[in-house]
PDB file of N, CA and C in Angstrom:
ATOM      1  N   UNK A   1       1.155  -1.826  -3.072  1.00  0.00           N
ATOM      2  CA  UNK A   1       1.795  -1.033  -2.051  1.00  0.00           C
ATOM      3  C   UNK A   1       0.695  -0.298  -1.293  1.00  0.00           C
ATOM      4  N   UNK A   2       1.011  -0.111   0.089  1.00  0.00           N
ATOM      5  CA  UNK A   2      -0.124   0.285   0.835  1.00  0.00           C
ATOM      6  C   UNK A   2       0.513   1.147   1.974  1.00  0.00           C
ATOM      7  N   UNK A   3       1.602   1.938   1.279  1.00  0.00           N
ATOM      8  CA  UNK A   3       2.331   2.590   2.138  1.00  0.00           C
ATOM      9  C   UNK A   3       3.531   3.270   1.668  1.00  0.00           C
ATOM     10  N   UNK A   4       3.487   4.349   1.908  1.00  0.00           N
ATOM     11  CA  UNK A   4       5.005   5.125   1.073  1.00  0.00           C
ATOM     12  C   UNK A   4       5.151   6.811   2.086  1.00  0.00           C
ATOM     13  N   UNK A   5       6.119   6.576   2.307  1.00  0.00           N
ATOM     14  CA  UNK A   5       6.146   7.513   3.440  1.00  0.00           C
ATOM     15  C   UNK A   5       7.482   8.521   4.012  1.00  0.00           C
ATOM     16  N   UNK A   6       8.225   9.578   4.531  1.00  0.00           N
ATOM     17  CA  UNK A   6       9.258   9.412   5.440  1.00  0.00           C
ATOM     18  C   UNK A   6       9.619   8.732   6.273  1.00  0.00           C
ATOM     19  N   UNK A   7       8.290   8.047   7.281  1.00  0.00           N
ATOM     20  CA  UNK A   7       8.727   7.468   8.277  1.00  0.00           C
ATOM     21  C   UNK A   7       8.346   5.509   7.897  1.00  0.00           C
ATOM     22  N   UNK A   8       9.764   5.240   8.744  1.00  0.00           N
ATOM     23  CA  UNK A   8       9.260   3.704   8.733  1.00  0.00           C
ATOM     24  C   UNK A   8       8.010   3.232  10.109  1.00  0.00           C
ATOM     25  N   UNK A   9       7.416   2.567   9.216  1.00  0.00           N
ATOM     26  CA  UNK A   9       6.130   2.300  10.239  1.00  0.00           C
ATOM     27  C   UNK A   9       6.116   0.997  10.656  1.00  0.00           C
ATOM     28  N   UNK A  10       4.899   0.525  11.261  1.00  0.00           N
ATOM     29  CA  UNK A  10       4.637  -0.768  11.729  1.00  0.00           C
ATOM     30  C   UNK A  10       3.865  -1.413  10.853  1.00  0.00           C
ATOM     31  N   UNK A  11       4.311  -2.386   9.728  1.00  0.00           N
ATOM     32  CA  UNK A  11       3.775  -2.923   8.181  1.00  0.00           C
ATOM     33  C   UNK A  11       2.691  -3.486   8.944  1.00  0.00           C
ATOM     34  N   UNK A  12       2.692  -4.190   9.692  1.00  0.00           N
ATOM     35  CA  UNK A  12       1.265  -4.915  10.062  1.00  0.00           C
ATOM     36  C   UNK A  12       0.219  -4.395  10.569  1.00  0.00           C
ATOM     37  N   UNK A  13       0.219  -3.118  11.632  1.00  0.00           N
ATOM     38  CA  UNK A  13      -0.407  -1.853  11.816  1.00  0.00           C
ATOM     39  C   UNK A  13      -0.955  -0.977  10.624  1.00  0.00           C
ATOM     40  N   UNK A  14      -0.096  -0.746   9.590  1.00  0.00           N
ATOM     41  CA  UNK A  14      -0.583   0.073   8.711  1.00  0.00           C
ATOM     42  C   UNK A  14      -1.212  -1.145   7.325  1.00  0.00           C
ATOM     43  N   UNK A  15      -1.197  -2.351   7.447  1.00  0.00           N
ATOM     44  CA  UNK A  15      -1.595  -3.447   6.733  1.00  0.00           C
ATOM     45  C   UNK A  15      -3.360  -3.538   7.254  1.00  0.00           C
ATOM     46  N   UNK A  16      -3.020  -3.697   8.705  1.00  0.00           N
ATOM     47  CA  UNK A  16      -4.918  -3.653   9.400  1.00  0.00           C
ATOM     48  C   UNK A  16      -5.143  -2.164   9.413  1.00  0.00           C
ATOM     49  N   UNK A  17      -4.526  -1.253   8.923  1.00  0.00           N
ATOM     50  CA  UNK A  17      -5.540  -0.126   9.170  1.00  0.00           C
ATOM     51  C   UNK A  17      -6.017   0.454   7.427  1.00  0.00           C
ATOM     52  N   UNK A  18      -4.941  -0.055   6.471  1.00  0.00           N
ATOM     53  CA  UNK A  18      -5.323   0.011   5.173  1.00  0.00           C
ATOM     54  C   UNK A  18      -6.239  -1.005   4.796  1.00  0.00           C
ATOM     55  N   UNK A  19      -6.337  -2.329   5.209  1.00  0.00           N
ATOM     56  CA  UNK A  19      -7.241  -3.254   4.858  1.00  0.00           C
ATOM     57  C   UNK A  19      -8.767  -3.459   5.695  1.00  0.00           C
ATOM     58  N   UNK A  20      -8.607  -2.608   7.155  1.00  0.00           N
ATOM     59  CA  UNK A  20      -9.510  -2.920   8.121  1.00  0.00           C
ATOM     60  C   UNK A  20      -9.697  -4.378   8.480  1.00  0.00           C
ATOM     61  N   UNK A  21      -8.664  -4.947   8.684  1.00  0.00           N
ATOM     62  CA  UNK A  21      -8.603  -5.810   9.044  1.00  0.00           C
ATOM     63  C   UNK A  21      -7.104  -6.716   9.523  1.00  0.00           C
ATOM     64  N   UNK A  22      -7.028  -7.281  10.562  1.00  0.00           N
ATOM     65  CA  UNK A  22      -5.244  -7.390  11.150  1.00  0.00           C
ATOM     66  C   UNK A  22      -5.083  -8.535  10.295  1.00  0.00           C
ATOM     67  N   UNK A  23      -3.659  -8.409  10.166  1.00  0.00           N
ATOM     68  CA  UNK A  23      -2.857  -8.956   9.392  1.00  0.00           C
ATOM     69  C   UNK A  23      -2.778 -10.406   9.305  1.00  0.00           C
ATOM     70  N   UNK A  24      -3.112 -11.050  10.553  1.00  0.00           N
ATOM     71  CA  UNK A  24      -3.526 -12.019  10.434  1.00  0.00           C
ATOM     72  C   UNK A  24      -4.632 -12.921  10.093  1.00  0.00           C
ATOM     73  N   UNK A  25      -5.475 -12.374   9.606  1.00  0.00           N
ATOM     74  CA  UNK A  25      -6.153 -12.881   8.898  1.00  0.00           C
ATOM     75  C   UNK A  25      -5.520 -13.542   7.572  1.00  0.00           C
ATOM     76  N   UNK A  26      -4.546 -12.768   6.711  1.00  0.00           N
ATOM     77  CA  UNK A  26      -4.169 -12.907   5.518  1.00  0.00           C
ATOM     78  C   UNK A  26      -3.051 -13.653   5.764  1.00  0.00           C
ATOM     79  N   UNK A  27      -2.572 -14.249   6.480  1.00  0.00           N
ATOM     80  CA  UNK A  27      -1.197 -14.098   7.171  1.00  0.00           C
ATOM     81  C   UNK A  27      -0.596 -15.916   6.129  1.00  0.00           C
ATOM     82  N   UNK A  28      -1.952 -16.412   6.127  1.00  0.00           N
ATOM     83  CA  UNK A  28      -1.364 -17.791   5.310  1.00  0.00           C
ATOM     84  C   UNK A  28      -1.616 -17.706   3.970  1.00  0.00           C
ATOM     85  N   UNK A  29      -2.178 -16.037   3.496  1.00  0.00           N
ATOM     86  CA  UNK A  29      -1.747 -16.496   1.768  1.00  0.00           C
ATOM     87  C   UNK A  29      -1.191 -14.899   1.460  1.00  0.00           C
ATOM     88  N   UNK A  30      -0.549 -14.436   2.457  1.00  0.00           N
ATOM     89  CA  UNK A  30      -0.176 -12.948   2.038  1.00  0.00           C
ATOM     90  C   UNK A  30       1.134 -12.902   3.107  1.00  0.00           C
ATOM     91  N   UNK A  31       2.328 -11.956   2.391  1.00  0.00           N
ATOM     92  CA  UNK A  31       3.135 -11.913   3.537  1.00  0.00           C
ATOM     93  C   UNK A  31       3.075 -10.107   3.399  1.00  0.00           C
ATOM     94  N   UNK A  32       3.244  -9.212   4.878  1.00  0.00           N
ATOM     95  CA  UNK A  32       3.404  -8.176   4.660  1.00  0.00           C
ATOM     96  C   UNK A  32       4.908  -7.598   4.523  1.00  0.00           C
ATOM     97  N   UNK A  33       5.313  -6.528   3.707  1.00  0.00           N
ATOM     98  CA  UNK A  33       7.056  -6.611   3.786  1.00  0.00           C
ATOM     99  C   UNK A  33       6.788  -4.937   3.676  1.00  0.00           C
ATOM    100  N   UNK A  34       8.196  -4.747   4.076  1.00  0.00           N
ATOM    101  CA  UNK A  34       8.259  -3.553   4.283  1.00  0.00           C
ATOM    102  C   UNK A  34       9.857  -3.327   3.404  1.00  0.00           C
ATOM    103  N   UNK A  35      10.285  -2.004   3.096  1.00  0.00           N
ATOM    104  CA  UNK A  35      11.538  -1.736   2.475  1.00  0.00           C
ATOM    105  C   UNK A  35      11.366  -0.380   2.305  1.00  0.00           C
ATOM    106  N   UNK A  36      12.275  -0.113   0.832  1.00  0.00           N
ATOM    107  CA  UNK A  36      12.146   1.247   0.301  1.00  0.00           C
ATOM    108  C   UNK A  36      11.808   0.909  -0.948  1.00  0.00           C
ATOM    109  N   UNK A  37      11.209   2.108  -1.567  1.00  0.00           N
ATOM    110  CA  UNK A  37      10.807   2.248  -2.928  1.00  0.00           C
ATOM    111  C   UNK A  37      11.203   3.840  -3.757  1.00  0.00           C
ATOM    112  N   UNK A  38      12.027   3.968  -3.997  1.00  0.00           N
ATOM    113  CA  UNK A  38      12.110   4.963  -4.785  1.00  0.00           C
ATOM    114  C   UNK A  38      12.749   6.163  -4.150  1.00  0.00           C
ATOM    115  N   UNK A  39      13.436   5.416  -2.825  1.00  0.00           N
ATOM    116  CA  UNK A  39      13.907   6.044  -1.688  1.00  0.00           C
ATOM    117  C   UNK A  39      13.019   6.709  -0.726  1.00  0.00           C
ATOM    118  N   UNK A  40      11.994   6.165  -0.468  1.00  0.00           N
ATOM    119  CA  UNK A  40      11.030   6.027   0.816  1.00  0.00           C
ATOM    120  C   UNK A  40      10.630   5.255   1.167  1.00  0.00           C
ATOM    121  N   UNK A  41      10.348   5.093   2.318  1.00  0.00           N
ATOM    122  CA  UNK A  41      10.116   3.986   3.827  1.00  0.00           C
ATOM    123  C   UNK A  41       8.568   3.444   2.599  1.00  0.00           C
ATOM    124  N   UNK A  42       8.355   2.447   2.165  1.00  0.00           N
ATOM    125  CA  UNK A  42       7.220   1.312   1.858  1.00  0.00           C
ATOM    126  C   UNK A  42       6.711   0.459   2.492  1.00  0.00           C
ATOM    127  N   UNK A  43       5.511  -0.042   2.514  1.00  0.00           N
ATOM    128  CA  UNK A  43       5.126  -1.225   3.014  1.00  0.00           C
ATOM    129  C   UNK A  43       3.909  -1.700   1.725  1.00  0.00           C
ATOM    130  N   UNK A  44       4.027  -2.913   1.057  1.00  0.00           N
ATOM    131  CA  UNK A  44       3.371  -3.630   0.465  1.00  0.00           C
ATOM    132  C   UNK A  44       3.128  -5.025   0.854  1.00  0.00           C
ATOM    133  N   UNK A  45       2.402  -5.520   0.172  1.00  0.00           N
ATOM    134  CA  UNK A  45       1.990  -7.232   0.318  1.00  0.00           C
ATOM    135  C   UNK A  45       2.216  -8.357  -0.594  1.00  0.00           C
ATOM    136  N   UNK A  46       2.893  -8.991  -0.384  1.00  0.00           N
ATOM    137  CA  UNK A  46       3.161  -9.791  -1.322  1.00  0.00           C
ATOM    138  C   UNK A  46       2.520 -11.160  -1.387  1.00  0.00           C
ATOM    139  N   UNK A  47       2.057 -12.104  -2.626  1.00  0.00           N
ATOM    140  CA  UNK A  47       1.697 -13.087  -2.169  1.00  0.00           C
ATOM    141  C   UNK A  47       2.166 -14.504  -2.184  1.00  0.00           C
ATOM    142  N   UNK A  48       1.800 -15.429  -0.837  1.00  0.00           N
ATOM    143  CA  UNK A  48       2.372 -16.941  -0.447  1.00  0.00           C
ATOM    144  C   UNK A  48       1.259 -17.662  -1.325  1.00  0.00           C
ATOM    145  N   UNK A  49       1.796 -18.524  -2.168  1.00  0.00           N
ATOM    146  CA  UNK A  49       2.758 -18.708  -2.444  1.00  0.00           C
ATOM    147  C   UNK A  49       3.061 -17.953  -3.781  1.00  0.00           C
ATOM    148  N   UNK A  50       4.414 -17.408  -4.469  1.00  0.00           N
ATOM    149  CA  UNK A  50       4.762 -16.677  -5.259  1.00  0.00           C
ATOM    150  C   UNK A  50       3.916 -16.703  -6.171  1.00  0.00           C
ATOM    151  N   UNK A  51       3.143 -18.037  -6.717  1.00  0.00           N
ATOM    152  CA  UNK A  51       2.777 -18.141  -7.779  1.00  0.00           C
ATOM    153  C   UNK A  51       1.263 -17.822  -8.285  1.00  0.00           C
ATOM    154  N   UNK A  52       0.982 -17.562  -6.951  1.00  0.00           N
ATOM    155  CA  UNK A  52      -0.518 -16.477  -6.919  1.00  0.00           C
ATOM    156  C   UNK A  52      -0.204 -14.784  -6.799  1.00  0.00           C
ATOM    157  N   UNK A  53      -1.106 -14.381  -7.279  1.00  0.00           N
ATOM    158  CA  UNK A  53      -1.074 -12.682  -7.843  1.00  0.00           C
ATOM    159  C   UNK A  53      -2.284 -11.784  -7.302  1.00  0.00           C
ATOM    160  N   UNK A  54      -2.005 -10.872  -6.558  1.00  0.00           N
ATOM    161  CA  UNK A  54      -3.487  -9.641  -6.379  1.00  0.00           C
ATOM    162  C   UNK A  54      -3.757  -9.412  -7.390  1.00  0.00           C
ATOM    163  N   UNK A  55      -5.024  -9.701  -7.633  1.00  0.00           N
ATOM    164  CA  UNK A  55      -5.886  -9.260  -8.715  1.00  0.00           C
ATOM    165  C   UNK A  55      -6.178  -7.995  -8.562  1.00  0.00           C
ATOM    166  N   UNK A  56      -6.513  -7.240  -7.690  1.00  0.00           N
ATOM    167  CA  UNK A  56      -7.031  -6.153  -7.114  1.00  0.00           C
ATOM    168  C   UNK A  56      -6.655  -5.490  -5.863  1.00  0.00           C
ATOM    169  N   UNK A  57      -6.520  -4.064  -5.602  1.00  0.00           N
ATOM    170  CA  UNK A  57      -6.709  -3.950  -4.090  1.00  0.00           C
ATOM    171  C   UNK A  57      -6.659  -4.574  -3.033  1.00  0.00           C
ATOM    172  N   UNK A  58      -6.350  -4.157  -1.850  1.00  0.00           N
ATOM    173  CA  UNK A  58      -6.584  -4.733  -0.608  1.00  0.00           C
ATOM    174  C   UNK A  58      -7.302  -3.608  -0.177  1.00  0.00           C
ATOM    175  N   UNK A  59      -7.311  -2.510  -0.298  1.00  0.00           N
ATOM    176  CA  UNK A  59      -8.342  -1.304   0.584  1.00  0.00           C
ATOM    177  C   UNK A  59      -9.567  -2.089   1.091  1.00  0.00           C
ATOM    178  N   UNK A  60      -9.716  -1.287   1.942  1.00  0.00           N
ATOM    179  CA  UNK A  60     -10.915  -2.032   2.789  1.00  0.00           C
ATOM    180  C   UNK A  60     -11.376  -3.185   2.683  1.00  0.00           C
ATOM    181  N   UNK A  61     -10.383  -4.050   2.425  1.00  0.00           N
ATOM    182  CA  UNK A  61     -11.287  -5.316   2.417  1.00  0.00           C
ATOM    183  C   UNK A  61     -12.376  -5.668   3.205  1.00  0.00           C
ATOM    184  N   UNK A  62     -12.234  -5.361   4.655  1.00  0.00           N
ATOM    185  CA  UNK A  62     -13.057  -5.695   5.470  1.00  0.00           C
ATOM    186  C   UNK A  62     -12.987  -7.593   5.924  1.00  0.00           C
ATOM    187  N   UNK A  63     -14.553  -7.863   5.880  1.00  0.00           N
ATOM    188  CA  UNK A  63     -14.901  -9.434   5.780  1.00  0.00           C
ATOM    189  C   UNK A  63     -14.491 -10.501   4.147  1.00  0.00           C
ATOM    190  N   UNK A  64     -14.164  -9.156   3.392  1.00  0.00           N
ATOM    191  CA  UNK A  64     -13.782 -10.091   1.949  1.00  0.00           C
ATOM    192  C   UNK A  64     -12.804 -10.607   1.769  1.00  0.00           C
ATOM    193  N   UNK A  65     -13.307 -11.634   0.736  1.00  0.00           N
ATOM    194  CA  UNK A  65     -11.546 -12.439   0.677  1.00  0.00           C
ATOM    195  C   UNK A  65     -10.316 -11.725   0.124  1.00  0.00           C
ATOM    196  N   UNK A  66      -9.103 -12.330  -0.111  1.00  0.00           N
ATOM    197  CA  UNK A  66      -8.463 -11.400  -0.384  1.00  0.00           C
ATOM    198  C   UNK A  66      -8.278 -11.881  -1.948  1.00  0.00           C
ATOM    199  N   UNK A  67      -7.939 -10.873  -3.048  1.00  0.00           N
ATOM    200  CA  UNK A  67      -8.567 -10.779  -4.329  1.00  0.00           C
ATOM    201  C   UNK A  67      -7.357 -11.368  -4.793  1.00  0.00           C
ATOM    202  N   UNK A  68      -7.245 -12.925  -4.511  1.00  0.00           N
ATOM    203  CA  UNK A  68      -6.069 -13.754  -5.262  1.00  0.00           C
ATOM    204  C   UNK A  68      -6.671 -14.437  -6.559  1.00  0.00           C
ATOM    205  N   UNK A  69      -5.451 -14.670  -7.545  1.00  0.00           N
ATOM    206  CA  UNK A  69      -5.430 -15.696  -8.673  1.00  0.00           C
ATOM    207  C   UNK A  69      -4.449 -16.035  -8.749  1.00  0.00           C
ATOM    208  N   UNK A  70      -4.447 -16.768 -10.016  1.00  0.00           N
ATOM    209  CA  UNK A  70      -3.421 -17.880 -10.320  1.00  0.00           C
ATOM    210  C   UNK A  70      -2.940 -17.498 -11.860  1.00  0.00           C
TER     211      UNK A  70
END
């Protein structure tokens, strides 16, 4: 999760500004989603295809890959 808030935001905006990097980059092995969590506005990342897992963070990724396994 890379986002928990009152207000609902723009998941892909707050996806490139938590990762430093736009959303599309990740866009063919990450989907960004937005909802609630615990009864506040969320935005997390989930990964394509289901059967891969964040190992780690997305913070600043920057130029790095994004920290998938299997």
């Amino acid at each position: 999760m890379f986002y928990t808030g009152t207000a609902t935001v723009d998941r892909r905006a707050r996806y490139g500004e938590f990762t430093r990097r736009g959303h599309t980059v990740d866009s063919d092995r990450a989907r960004v989603v937005s909802g609630t969590r615990d009864a506040s506005a969320a935005c997390w990342a989930e990964t394509m295809p289901p059967e891969d897992e964040l190992t780690a963070s997305v913070r600043a990724l920057g130029s790095t890959a994004l920290p998938i396994g299997r």
